[in-house]
PDB file of N, CA and C in Angstrom:
ATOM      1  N   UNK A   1     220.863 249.527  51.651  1.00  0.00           N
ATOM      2  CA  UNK A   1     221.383 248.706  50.587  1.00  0.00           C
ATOM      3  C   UNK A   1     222.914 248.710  50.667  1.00  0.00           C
ATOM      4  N   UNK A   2     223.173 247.694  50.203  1.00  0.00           N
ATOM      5  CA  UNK A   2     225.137 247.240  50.321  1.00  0.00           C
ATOM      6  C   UNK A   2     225.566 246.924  49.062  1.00  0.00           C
ATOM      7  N   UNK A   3     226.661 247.754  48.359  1.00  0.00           N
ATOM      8  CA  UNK A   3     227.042 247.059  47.609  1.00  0.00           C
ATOM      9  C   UNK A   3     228.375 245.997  47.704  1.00  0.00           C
ATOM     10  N   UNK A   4     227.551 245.054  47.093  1.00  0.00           N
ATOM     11  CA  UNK A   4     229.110 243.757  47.185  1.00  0.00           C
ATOM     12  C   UNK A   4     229.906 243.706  46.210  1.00  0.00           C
ATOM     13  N   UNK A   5     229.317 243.759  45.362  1.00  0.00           N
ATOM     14  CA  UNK A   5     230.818 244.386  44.178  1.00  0.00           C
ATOM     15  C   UNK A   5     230.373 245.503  43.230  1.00  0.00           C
ATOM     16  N   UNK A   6     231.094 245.931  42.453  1.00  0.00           N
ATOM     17  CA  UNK A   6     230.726 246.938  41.382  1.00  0.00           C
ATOM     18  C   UNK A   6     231.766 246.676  40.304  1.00  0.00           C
ATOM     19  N   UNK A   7     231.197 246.280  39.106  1.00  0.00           N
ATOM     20  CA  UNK A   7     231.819 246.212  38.015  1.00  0.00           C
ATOM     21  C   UNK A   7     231.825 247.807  37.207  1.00  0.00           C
ATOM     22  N   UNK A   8     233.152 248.661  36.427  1.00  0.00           N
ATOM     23  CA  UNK A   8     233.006 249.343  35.732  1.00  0.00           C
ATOM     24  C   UNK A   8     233.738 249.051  34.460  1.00  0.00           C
ATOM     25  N   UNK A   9     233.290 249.310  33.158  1.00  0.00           N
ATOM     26  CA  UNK A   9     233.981 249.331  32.356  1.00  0.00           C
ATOM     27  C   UNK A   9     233.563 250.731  31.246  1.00  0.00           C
ATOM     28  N   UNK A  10     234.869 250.979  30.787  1.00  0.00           N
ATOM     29  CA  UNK A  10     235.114 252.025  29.720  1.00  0.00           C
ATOM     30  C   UNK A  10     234.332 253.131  30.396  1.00  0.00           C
ATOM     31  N   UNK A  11     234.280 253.702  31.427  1.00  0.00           N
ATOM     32  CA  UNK A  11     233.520 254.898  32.027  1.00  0.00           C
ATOM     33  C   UNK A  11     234.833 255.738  32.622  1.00  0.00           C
ATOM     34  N   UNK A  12     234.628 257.047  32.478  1.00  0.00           N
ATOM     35  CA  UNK A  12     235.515 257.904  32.094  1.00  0.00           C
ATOM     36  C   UNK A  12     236.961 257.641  31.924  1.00  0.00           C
ATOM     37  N   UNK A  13     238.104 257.522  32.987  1.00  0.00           N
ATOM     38  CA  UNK A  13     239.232 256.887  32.450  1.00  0.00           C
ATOM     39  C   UNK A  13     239.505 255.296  33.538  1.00  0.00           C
ATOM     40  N   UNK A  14     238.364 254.864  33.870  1.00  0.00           N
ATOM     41  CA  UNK A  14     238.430 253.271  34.175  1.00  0.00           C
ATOM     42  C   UNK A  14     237.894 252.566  32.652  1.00  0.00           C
ATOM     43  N   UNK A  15     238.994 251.961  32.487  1.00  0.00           N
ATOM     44  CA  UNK A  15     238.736 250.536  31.420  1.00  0.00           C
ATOM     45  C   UNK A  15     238.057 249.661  31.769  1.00  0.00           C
ATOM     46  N   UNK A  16     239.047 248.580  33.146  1.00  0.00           N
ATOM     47  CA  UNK A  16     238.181 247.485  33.633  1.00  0.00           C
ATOM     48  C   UNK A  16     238.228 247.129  35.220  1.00  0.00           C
ATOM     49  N   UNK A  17     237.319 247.978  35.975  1.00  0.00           N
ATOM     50  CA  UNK A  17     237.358 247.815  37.331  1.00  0.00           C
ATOM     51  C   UNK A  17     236.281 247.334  37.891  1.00  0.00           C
ATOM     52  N   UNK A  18     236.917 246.754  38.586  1.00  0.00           N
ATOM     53  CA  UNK A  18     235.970 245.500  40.064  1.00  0.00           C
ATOM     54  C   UNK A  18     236.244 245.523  41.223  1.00  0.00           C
ATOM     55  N   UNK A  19     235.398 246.257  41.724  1.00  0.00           N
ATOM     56  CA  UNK A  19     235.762 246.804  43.224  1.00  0.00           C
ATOM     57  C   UNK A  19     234.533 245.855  44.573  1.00  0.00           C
ATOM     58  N   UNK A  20     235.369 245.229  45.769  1.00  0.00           N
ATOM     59  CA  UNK A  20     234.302 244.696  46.257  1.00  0.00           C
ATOM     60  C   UNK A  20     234.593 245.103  47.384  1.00  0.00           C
ATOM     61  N   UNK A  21     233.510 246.074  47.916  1.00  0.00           N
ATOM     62  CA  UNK A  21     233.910 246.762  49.049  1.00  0.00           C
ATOM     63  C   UNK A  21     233.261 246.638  50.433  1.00  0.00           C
ATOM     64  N   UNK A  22     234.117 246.952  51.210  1.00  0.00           N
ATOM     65  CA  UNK A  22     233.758 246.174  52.797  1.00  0.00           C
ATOM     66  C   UNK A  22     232.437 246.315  53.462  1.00  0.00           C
ATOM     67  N   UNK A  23     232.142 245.645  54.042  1.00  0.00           N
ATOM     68  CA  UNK A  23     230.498 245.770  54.945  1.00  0.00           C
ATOM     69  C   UNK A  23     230.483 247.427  55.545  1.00  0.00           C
ATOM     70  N   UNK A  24     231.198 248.418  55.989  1.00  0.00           N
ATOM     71  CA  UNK A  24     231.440 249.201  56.889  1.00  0.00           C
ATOM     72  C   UNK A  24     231.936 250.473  55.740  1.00  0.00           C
ATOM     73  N   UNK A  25     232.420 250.940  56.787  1.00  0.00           N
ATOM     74  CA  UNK A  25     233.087 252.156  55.885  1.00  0.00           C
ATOM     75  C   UNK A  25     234.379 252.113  54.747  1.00  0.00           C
ATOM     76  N   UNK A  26     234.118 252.646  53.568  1.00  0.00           N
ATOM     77  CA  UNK A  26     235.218 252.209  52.667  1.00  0.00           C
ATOM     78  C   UNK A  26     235.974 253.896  52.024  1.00  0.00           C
ATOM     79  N   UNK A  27     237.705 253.451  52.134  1.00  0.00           N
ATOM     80  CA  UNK A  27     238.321 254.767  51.684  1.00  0.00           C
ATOM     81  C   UNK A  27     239.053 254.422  50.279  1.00  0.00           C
ATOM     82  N   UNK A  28     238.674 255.400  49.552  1.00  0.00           N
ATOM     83  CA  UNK A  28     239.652 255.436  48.647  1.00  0.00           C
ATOM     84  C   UNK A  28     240.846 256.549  47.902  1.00  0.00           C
ATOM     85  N   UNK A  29     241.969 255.802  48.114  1.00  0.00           N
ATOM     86  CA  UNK A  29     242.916 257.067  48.153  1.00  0.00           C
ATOM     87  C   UNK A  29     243.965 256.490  46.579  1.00  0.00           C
ATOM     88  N   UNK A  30     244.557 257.394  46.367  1.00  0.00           N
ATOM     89  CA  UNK A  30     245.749 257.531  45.352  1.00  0.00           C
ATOM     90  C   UNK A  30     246.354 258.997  44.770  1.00  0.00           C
ATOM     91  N   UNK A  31     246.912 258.324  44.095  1.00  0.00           N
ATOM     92  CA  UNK A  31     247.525 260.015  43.177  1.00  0.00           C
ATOM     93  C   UNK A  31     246.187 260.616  42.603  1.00  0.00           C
ATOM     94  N   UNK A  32     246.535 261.476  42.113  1.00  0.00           N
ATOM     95  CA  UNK A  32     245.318 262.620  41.016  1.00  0.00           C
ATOM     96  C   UNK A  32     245.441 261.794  39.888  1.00  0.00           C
ATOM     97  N   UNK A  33     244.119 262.143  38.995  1.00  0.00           N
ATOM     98  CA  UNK A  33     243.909 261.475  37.833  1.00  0.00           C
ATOM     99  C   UNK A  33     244.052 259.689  38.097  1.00  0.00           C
ATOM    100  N   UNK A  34     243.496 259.204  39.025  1.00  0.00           N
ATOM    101  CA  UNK A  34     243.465 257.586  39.006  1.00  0.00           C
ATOM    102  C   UNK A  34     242.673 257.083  38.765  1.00  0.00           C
ATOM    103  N   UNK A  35     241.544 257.893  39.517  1.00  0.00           N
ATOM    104  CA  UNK A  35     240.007 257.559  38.860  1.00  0.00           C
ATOM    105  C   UNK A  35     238.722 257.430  40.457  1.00  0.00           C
ATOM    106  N   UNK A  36     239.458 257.985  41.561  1.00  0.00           N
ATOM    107  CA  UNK A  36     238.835 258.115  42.822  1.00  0.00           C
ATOM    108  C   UNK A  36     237.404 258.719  42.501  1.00  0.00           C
ATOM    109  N   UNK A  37     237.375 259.525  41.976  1.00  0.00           N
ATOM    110  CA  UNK A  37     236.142 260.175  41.616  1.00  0.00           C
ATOM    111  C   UNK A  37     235.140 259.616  40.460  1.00  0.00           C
ATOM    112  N   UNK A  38     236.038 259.128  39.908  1.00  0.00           N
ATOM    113  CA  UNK A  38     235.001 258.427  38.740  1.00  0.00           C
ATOM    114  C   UNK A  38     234.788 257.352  39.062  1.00  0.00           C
ATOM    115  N   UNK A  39     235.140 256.504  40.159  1.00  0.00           N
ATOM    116  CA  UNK A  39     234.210 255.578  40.566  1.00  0.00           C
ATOM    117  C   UNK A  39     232.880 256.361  41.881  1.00  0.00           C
ATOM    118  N   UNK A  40     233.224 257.352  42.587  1.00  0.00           N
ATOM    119  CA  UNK A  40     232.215 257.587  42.956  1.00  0.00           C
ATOM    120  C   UNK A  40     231.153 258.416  41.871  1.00  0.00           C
ATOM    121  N   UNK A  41     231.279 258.854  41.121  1.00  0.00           N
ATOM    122  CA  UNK A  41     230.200 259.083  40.030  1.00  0.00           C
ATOM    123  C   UNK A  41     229.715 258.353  38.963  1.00  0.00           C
ATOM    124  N   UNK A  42     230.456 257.306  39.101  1.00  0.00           N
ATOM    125  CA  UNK A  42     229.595 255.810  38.541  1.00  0.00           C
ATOM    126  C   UNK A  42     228.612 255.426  39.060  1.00  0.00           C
ATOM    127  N   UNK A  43     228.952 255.310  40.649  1.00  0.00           N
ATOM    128  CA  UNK A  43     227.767 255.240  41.674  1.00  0.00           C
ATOM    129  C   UNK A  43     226.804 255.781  41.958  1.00  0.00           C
ATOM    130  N   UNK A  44     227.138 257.033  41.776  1.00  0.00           N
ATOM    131  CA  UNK A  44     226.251 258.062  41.206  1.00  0.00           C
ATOM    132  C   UNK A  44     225.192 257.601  40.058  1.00  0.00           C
ATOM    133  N   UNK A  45     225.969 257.446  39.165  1.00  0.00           N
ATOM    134  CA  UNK A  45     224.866 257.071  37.876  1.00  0.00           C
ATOM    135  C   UNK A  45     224.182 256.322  37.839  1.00  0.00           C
ATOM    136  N   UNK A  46     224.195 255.155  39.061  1.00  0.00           N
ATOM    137  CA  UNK A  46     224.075 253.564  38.719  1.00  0.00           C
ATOM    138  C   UNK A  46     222.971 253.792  39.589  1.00  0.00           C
ATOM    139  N   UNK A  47     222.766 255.310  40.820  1.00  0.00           N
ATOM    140  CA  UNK A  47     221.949 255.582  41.299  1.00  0.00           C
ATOM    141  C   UNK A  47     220.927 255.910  40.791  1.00  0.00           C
ATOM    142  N   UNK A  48     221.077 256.997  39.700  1.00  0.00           N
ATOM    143  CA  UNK A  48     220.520 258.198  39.664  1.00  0.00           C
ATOM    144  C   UNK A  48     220.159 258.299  38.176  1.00  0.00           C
ATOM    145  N   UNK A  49     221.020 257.132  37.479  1.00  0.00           N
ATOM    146  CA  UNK A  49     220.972 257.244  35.929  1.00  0.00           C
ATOM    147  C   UNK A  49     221.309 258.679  35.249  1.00  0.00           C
ATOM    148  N   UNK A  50     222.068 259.413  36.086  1.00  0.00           N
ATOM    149  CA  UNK A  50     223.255 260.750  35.690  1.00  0.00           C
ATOM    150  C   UNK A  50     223.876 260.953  36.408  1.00  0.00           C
ATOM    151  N   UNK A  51     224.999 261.748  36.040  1.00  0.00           N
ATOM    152  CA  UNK A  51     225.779 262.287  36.422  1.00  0.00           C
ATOM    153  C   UNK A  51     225.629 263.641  36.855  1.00  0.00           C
ATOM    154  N   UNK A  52     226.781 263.993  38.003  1.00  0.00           N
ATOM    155  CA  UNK A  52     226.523 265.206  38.804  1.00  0.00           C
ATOM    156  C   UNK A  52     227.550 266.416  37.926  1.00  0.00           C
ATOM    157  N   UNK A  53     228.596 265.226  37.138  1.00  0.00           N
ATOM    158  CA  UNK A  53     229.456 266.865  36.804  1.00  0.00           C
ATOM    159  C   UNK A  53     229.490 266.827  34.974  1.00  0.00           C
ATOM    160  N   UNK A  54     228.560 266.562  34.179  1.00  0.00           N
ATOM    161  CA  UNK A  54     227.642 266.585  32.532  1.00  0.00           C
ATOM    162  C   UNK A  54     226.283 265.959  32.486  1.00  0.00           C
ATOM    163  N   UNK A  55     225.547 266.963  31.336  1.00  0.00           N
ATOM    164  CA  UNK A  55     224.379 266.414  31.204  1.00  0.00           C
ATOM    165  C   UNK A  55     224.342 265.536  30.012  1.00  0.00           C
ATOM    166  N   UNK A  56     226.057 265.812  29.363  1.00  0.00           N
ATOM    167  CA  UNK A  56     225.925 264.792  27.892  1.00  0.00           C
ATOM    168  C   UNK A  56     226.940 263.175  28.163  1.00  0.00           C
ATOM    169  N   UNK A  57     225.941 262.038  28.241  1.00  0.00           N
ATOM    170  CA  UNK A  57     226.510 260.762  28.717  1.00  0.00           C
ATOM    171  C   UNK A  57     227.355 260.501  27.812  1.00  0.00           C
ATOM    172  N   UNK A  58     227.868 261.034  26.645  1.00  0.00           N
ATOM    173  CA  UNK A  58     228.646 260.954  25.234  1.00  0.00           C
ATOM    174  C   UNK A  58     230.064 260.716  26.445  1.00  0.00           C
ATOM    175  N   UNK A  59     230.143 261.550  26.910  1.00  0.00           N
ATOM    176  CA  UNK A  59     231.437 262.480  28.007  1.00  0.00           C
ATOM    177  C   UNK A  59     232.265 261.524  29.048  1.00  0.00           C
ATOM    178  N   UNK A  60     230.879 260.406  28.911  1.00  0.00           N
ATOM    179  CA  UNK A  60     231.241 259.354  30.285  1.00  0.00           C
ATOM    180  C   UNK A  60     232.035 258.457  29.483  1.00  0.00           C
ATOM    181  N   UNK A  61     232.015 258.109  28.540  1.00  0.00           N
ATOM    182  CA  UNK A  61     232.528 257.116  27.517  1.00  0.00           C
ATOM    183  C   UNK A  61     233.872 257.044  27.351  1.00  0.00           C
ATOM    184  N   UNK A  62     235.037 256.368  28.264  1.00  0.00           N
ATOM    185  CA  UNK A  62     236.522 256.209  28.155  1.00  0.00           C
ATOM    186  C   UNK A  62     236.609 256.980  26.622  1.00  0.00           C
ATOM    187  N   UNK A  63     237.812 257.699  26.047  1.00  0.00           N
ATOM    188  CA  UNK A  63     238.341 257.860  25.166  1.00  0.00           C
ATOM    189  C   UNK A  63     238.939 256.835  24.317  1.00  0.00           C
ATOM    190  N   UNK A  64     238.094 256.419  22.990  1.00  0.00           N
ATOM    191  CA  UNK A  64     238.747 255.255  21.899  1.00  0.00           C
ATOM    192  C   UNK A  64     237.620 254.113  22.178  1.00  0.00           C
ATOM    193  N   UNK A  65     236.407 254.129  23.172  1.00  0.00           N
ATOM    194  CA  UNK A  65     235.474 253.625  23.176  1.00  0.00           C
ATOM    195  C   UNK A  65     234.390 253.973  22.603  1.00  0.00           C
ATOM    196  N   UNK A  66     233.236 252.884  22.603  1.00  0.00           N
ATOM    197  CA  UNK A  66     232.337 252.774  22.022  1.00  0.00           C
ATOM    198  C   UNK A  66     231.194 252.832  23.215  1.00  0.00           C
ATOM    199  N   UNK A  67     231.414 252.502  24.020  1.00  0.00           N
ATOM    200  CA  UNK A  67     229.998 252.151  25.242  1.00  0.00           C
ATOM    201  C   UNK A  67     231.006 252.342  27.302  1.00  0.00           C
ATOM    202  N   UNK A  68     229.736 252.543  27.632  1.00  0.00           N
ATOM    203  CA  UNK A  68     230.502 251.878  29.211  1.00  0.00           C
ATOM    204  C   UNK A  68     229.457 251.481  29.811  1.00  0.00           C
ATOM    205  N   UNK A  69     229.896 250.159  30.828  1.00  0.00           N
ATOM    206  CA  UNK A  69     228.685 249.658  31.724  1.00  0.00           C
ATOM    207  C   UNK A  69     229.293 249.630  33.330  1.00  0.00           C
ATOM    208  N   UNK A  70     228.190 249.826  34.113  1.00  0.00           N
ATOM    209  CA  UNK A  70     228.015 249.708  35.005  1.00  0.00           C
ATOM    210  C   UNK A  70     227.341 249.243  36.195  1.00  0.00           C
ATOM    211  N   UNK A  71     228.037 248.105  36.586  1.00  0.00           N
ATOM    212  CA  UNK A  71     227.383 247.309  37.124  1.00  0.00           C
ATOM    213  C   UNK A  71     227.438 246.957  38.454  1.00  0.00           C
ATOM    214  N   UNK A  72     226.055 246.568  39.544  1.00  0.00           N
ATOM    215  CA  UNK A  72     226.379 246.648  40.423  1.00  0.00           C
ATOM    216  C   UNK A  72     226.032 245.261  41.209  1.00  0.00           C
ATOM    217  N   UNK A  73     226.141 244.410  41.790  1.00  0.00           N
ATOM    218  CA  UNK A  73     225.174 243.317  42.928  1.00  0.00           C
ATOM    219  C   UNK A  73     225.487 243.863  44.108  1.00  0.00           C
ATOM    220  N   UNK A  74     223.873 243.981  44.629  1.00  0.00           N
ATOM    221  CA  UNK A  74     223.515 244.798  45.973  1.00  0.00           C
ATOM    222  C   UNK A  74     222.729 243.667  46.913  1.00  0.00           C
ATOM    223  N   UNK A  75     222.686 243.957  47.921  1.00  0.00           N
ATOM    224  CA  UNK A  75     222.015 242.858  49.199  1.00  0.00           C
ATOM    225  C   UNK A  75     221.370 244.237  50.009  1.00  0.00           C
ATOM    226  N   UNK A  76     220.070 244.150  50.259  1.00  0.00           N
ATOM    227  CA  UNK A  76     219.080 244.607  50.938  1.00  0.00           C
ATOM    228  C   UNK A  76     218.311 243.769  51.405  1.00  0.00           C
ATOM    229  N   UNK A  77     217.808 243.504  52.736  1.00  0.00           N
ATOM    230  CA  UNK A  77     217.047 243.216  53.606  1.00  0.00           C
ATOM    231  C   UNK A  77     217.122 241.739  53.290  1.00  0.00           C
ATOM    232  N   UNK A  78     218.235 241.005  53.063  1.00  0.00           N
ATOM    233  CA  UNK A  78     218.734 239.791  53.195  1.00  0.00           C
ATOM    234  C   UNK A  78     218.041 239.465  51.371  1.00  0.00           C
ATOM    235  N   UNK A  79     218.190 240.305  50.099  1.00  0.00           N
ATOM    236  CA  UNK A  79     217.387 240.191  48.849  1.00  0.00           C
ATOM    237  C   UNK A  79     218.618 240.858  48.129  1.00  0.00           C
ATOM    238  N   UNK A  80     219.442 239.651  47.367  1.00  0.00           N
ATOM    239  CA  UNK A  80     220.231 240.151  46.311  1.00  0.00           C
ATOM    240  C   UNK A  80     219.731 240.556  45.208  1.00  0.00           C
ATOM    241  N   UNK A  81     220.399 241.784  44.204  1.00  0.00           N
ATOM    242  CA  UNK A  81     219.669 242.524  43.227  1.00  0.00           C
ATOM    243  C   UNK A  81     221.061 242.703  42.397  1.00  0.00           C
ATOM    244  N   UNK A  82     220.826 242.530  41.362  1.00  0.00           N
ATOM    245  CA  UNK A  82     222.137 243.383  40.110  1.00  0.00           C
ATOM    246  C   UNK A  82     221.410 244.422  39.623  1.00  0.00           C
ATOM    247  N   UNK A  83     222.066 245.641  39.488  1.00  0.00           N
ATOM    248  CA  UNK A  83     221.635 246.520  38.976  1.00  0.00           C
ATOM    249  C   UNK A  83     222.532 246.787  37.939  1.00  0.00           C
ATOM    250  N   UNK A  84     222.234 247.339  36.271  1.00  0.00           N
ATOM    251  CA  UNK A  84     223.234 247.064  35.305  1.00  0.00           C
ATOM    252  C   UNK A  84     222.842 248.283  34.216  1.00  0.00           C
ATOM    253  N   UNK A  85     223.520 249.182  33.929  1.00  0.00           N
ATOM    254  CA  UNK A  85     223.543 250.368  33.328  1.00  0.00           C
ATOM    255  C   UNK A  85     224.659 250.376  32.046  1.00  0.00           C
ATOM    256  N   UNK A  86     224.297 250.251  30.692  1.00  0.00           N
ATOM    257  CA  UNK A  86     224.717 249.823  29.848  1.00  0.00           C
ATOM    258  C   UNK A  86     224.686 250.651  28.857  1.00  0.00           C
ATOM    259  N   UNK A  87     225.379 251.890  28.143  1.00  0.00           N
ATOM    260  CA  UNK A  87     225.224 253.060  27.288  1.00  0.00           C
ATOM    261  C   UNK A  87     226.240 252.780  26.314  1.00  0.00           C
ATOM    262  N   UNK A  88     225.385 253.262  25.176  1.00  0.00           N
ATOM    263  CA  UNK A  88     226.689 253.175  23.676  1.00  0.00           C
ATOM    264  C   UNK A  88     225.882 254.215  23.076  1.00  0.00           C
ATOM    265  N   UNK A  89     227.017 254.509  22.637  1.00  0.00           N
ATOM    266  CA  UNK A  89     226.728 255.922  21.685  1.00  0.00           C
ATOM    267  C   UNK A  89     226.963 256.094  20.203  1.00  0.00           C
ATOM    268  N   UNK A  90     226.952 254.602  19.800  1.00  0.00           N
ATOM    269  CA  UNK A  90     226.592 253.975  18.207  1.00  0.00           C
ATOM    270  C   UNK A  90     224.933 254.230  18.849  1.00  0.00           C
ATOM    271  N   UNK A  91     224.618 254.560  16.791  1.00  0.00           N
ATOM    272  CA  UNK A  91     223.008 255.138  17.005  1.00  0.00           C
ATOM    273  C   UNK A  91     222.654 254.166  15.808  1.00  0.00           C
ATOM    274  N   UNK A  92     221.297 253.474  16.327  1.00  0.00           N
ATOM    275  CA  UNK A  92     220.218 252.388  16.256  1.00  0.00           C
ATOM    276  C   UNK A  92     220.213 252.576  14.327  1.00  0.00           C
ATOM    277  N   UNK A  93     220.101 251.605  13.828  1.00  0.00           N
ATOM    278  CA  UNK A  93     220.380 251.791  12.408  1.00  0.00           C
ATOM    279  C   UNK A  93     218.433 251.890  11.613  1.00  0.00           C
TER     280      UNK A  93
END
């Protein structure tokens, strides 16, 4: 499976990122605290529906937010798919 883009929003300290990354191998570099890791544990989640470093999804939720989603469109065996992971932590009235 490939992903062709990945939407994140409000997940740990990404607000609003859209990443569309190459057919092949992809690097990602910057300073500390940018968010290198929290897009690979988005990916993570979007896998796995958790996370590798909390078991409370409260944690994933940008600071001053309400929700984060994560979203992905993937191409497998010539068969596009969105996959879309959507958490708020307002509770059901």
């Amino acid at each position: 499976m490939r992903i062709k883009s990945l939407k994140i929003k409000n997940f740990r300290n990404l607000e609003d990122t859209v990443i569309y990354p190459g057919e092949k191998k992809n690097i990602f570099s910057g300073n500390n605290a940018q968010g290198k890791s929290n897009i690979v544990e988005a990916m993570y989640f979007l896998s796995t529906t958790r996370s590798y470093r909390t078991m409370k999804n409260n944690e994933l939720i940008k600071w001053g937010a309400d929700w984060f989603l994560i979203q992905a469109n993937t191409e497998s065996r010539g068969m596009e798919n969105e996959i879309k992971i959507f958490y708020s932590q307002k509770k059901k009235a």
